[in-house]
C-alpha atoms as a PDB file:
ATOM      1  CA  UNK A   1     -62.511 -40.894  11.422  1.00  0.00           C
ATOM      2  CA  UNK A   2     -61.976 -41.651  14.876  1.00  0.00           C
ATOM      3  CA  UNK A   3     -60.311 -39.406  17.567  1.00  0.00           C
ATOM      4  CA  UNK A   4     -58.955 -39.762  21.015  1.00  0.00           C
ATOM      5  CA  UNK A   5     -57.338 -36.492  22.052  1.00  0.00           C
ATOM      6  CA  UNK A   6     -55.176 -35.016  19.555  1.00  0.00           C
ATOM      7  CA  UNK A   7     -54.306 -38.877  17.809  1.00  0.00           C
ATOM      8  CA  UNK A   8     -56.807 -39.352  14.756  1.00  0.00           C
ATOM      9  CA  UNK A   9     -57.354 -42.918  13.075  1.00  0.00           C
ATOM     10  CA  UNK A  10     -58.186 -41.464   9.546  1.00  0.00           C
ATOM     11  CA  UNK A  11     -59.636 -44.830   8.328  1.00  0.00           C
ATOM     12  CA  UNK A  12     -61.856 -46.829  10.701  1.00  0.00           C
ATOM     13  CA  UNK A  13     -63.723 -49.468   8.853  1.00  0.00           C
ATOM     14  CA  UNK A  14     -67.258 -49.291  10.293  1.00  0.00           C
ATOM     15  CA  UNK A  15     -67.677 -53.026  10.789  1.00  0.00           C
ATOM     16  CA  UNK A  16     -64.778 -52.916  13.584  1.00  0.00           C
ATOM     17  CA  UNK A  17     -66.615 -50.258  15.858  1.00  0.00           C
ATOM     18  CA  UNK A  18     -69.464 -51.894  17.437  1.00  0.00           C
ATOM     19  CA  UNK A  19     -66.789 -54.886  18.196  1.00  0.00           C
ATOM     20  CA  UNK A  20     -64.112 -52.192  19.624  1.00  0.00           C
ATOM     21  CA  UNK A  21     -66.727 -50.554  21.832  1.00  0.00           C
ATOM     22  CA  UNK A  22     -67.708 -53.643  23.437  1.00  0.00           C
ATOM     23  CA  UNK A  23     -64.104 -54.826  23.851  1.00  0.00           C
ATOM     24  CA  UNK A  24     -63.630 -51.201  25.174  1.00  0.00           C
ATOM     25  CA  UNK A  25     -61.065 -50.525  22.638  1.00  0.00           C
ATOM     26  CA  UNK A  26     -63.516 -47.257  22.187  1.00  0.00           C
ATOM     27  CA  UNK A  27     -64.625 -44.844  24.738  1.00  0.00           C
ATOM     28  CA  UNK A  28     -68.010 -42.484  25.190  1.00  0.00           C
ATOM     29  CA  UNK A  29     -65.309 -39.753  25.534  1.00  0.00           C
ATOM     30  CA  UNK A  30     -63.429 -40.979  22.006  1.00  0.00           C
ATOM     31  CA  UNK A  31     -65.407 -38.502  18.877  1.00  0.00           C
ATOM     32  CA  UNK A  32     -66.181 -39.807  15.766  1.00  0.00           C
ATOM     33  CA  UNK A  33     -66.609 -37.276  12.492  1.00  0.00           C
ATOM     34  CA  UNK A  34     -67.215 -37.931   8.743  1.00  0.00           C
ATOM     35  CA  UNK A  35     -65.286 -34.744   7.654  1.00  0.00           C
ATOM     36  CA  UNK A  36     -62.964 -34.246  10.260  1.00  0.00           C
ATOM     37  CA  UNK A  37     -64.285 -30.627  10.838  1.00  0.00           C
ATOM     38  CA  UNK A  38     -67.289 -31.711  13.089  1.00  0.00           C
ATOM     39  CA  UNK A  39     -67.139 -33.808  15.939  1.00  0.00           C
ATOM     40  CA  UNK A  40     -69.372 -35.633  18.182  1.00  0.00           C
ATOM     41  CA  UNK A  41     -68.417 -38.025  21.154  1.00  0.00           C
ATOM     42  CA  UNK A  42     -69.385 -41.479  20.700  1.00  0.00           C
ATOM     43  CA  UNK A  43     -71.588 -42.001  23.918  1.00  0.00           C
ATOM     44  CA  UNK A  44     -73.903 -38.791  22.819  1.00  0.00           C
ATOM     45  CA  UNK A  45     -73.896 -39.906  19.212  1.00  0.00           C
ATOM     46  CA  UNK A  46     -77.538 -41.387  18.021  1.00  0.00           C
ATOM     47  CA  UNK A  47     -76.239 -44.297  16.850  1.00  0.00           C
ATOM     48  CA  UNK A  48     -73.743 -45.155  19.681  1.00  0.00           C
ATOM     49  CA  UNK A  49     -74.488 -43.945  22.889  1.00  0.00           C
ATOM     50  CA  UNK A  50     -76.776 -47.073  23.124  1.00  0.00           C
ATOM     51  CA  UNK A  51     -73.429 -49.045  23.721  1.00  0.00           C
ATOM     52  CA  UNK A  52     -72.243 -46.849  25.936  1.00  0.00           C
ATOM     53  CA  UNK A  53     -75.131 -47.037  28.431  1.00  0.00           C
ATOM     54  CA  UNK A  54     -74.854 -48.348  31.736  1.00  0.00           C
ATOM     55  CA  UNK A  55     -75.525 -52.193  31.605  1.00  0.00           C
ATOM     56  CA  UNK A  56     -78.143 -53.840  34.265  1.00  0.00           C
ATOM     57  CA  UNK A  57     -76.207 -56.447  35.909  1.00  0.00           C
ATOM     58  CA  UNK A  58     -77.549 -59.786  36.618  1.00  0.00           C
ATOM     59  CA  UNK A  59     -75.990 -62.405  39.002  1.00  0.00           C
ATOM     60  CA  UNK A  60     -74.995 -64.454  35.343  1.00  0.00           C
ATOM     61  CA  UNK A  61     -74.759 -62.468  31.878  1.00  0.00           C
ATOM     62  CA  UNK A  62     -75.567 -65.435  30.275  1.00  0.00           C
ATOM     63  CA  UNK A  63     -78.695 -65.138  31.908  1.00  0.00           C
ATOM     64  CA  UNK A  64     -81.310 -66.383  28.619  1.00  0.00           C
ATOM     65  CA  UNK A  65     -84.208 -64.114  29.775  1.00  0.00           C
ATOM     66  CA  UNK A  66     -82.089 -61.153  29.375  1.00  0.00           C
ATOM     67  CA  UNK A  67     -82.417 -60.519  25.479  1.00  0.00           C
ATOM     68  CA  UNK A  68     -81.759 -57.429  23.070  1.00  0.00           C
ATOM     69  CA  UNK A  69     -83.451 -54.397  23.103  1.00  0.00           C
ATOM     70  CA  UNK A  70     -86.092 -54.348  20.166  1.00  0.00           C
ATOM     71  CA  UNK A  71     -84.511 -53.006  16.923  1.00  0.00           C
ATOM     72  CA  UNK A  72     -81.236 -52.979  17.782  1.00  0.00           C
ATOM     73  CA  UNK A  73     -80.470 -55.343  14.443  1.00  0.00           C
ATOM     74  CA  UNK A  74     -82.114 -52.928  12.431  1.00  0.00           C
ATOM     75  CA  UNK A  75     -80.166 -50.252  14.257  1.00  0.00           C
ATOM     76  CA  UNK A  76     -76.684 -52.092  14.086  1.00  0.00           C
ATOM     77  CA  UNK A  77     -77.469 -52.457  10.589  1.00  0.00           C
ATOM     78  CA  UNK A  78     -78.290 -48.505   9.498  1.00  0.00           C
ATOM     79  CA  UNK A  79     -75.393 -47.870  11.892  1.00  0.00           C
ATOM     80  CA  UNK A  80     -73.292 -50.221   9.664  1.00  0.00           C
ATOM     81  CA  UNK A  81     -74.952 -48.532   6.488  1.00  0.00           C
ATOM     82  CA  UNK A  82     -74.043 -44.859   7.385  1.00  0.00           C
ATOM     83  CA  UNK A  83     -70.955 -45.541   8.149  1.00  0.00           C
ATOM     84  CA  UNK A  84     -70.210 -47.331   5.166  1.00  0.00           C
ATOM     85  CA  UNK A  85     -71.265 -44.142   3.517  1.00  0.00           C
ATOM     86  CA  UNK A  86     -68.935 -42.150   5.710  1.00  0.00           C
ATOM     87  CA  UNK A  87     -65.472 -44.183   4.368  1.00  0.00           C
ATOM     88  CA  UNK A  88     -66.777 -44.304   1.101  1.00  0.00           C
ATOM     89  CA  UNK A  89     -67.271 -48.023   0.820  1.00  0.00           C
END
């Protein structure tokens, strides 16, 4: 589940949230729960908050020397597995 003040999404597939954070479609401030009792904001959530950090800013993002942090497939991918999990899928 996905909330952003008192509106709740119920059902939030978890492949669409890396792609809604980065189309900032999702905010650090929007809270994510898998019971709906306990909440945690996105940008302080273990799994997240790496995609809410500031971004260094080059003079061209398509700059080819900038690459990925190391692991962040095999973070994307646990991220994608837990929250599988968490919708029941």
């Amino acid at each position: 589940m996905v909330r952003r003040g008192d509106k709740v999404a119920r059902y939030f597939p978890a492949k669409w949230l890396v792609s809604y954070i980065k189309a900032n479609k999702l905010l650090g401030s929007d809270e994510i729960s898998a019971d709906g009792i306990k909440w945690v904001r996105m940008d302080r959530h273990r799994q997240l908050a790496p995609f809410f950090a500031p971004r260094p800013t080059s003079k061209d993002d398509s700059d080819p020397s900038v690459s990925p942090p190391p692991g962040l497939g095999d973070q994307l991918t646990e991220l994608a597995d837990m929250l599988r999990e968490i919708n029941g899928q």
